[in-house]
PDB file of N, CA and C in Angstrom:
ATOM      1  N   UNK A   1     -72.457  -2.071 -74.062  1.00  0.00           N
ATOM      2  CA  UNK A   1     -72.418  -3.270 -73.255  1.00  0.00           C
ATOM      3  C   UNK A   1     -73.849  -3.720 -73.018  1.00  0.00           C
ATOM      4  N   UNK A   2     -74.026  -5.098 -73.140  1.00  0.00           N
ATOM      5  CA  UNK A   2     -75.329  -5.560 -73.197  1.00  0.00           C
ATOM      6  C   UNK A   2     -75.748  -6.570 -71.981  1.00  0.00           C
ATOM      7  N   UNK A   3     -76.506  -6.887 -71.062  1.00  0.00           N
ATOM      8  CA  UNK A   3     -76.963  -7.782 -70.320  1.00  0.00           C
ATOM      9  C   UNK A   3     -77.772  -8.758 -70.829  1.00  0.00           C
ATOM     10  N   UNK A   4     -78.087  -9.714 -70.325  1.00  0.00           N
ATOM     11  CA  UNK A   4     -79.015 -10.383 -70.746  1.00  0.00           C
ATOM     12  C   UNK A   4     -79.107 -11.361 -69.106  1.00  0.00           C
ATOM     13  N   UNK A   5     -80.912 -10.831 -68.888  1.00  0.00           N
ATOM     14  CA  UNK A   5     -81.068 -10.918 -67.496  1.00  0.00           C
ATOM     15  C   UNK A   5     -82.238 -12.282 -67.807  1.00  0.00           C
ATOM     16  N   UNK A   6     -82.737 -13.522 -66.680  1.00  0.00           N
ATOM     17  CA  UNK A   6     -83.366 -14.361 -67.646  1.00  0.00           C
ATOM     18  C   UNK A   6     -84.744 -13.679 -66.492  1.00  0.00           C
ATOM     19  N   UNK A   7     -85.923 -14.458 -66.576  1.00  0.00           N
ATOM     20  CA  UNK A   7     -87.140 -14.289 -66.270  1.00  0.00           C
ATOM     21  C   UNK A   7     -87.315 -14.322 -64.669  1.00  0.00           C
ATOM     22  N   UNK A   8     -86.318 -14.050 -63.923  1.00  0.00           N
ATOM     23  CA  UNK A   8     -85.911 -14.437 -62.445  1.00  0.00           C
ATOM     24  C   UNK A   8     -85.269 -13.241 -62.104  1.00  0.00           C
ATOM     25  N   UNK A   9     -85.113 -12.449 -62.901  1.00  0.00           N
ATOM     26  CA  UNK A   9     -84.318 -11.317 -63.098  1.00  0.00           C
ATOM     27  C   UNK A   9     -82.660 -11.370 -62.011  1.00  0.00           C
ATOM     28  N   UNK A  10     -82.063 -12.531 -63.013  1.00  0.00           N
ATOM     29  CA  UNK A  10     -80.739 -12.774 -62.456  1.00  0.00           C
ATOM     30  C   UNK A  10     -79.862 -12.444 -63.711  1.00  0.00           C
ATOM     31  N   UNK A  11     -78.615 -11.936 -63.582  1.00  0.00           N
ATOM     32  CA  UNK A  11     -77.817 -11.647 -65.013  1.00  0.00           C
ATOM     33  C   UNK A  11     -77.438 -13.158 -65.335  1.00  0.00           C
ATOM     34  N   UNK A  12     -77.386 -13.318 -66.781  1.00  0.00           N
ATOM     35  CA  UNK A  12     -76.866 -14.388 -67.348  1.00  0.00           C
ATOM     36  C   UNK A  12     -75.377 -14.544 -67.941  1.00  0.00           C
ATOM     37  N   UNK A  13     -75.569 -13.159 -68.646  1.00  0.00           N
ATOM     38  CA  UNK A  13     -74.402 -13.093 -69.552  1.00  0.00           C
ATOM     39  C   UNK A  13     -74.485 -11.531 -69.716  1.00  0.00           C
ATOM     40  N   UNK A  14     -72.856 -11.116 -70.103  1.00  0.00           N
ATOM     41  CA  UNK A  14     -72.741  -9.574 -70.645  1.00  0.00           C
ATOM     42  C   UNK A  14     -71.677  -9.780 -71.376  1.00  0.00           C
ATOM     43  N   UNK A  15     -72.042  -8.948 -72.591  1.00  0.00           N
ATOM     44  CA  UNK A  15     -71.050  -9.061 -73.976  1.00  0.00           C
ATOM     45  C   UNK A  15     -71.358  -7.283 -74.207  1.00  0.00           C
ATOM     46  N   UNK A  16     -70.379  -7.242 -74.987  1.00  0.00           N
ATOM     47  CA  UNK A  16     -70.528  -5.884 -76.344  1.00  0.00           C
ATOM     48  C   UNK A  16     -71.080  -5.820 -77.108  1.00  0.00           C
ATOM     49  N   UNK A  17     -71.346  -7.252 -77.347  1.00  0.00           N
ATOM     50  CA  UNK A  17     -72.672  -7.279 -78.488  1.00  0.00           C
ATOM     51  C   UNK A  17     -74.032  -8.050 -78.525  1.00  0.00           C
ATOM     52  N   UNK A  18     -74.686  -7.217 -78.796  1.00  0.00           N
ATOM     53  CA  UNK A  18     -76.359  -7.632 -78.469  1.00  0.00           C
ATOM     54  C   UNK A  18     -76.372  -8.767 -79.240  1.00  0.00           C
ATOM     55  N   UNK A  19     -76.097  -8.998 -80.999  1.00  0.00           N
ATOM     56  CA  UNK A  19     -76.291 -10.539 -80.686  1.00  0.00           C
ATOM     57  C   UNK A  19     -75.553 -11.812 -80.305  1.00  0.00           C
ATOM     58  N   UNK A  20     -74.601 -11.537 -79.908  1.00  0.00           N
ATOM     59  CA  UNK A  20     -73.983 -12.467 -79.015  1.00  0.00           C
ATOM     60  C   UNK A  20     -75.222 -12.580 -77.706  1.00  0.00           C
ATOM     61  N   UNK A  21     -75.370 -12.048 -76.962  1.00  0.00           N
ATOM     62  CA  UNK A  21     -76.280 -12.058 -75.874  1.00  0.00           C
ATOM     63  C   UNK A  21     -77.634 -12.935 -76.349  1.00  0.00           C
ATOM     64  N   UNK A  22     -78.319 -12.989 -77.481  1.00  0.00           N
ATOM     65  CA  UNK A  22     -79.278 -13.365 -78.249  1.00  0.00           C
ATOM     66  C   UNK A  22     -78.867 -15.116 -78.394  1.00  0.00           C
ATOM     67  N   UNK A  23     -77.241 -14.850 -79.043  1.00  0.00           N
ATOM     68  CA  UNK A  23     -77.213 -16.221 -79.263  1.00  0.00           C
ATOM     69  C   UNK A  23     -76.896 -17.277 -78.330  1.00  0.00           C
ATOM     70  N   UNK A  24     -76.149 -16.219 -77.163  1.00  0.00           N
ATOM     71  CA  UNK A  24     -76.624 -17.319 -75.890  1.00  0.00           C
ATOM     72  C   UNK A  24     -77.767 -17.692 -74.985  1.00  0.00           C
ATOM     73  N   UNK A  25     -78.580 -16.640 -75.326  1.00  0.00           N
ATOM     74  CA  UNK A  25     -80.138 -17.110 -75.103  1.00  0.00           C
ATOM     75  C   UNK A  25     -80.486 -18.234 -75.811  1.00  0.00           C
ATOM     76  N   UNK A  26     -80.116 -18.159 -76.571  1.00  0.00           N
ATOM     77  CA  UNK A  26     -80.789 -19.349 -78.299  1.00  0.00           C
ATOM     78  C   UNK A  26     -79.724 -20.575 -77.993  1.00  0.00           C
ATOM     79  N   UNK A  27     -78.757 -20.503 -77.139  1.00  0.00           N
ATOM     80  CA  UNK A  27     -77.616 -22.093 -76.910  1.00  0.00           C
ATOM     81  C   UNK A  27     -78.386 -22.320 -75.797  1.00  0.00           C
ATOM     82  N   UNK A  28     -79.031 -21.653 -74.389  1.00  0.00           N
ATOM     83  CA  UNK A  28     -79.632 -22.543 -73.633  1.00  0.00           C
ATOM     84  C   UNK A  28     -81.224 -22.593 -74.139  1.00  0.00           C
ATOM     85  N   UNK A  29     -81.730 -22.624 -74.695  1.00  0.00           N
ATOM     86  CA  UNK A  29     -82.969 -22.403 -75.293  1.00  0.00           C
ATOM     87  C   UNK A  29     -83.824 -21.672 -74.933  1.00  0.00           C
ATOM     88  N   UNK A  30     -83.527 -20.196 -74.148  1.00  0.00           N
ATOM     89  CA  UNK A  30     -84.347 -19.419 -73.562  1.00  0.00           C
ATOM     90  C   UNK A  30     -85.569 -18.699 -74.644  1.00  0.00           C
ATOM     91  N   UNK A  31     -86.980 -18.579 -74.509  1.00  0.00           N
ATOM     92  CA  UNK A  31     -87.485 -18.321 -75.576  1.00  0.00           C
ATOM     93  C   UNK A  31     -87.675 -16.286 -75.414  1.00  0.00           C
ATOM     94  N   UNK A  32     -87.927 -15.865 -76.093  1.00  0.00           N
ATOM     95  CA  UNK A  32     -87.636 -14.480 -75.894  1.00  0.00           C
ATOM     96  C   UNK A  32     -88.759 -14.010 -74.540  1.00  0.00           C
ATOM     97  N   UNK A  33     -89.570 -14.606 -74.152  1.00  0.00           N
ATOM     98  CA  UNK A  33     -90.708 -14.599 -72.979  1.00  0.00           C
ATOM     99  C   UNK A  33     -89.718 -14.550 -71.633  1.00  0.00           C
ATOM    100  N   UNK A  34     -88.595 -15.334 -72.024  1.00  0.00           N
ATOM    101  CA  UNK A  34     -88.024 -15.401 -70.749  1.00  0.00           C
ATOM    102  C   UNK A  34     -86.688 -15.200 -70.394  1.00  0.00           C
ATOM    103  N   UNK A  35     -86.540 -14.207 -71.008  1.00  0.00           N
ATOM    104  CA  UNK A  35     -84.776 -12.937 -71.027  1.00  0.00           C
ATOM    105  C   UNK A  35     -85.699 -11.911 -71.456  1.00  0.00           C
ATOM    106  N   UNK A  36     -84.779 -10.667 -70.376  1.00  0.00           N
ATOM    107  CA  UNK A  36     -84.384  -9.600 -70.762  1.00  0.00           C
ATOM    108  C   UNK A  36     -83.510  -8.980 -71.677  1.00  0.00           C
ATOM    109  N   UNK A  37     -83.113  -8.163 -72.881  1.00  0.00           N
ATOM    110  CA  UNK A  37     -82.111  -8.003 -73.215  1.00  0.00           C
ATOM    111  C   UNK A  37     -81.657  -6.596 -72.364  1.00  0.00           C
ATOM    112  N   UNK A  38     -80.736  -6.104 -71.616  1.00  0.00           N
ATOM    113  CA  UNK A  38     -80.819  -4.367 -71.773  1.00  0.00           C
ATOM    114  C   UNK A  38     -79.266  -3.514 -71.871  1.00  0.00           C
ATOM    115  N   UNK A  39     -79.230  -2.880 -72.372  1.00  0.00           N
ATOM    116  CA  UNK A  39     -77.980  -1.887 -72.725  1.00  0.00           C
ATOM    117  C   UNK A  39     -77.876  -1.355 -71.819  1.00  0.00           C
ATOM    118  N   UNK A  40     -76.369  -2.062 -70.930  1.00  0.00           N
ATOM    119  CA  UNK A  40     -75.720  -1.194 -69.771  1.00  0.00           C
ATOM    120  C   UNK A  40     -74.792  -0.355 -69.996  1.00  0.00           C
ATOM    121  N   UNK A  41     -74.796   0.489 -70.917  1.00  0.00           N
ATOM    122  CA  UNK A  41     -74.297   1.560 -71.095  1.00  0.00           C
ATOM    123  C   UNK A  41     -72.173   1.488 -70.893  1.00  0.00           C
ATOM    124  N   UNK A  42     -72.026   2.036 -71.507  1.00  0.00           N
ATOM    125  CA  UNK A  42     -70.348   1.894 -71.158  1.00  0.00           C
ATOM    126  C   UNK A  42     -69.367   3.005 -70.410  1.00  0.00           C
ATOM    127  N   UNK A  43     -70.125   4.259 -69.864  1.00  0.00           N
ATOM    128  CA  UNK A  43     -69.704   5.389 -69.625  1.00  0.00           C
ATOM    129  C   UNK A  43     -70.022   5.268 -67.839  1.00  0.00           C
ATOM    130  N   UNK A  44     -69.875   4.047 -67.554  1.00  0.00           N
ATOM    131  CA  UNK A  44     -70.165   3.899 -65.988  1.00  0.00           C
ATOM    132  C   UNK A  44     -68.582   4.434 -64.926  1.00  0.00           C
ATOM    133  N   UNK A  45     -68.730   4.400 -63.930  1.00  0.00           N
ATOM    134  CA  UNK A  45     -67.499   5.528 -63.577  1.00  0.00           C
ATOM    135  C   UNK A  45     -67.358   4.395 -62.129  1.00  0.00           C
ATOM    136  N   UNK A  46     -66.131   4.906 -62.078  1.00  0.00           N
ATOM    137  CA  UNK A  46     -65.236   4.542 -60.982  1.00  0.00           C
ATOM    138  C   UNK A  46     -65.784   4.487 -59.574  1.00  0.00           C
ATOM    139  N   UNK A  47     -66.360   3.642 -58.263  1.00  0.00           N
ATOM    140  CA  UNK A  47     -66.542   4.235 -57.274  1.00  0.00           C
ATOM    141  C   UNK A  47     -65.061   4.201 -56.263  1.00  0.00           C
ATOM    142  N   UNK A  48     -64.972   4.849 -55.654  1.00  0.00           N
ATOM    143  CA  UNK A  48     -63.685   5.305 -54.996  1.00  0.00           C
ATOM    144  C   UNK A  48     -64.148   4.761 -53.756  1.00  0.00           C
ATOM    145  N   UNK A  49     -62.595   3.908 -52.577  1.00  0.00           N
ATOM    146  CA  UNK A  49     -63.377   2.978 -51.642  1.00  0.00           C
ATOM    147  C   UNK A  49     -62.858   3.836 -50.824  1.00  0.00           C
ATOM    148  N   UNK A  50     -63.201   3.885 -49.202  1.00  0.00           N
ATOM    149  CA  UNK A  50     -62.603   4.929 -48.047  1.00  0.00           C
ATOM    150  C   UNK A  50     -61.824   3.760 -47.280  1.00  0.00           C
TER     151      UNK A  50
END
């Protein structure tokens, strides 16, 4: 699972695939200076509420 955070460090978008994430950087014209890409991992776990 991939994020793509922009230069404000706000999430934009999350896909499964890194270039999907790329190519919605590249539809709003973000230049690579101003996104993050980063791999949020998929093995994240359950929190349990009280």
């Amino acid at each position: 699972m991939y994020g793509l955070y922009d230069k404000e460090g706000i999430l934009r978008f999350v896909d499964s695939d890194k270039d999907a994430c790329i190519a919605y950087a590249e539809l709003f014209e973000l230049g690579s200076t101003n996104y993050c890409l980063m791999d949020l991992g998929n093995d994240t776990k359950e929190v349990k509420k009280y």
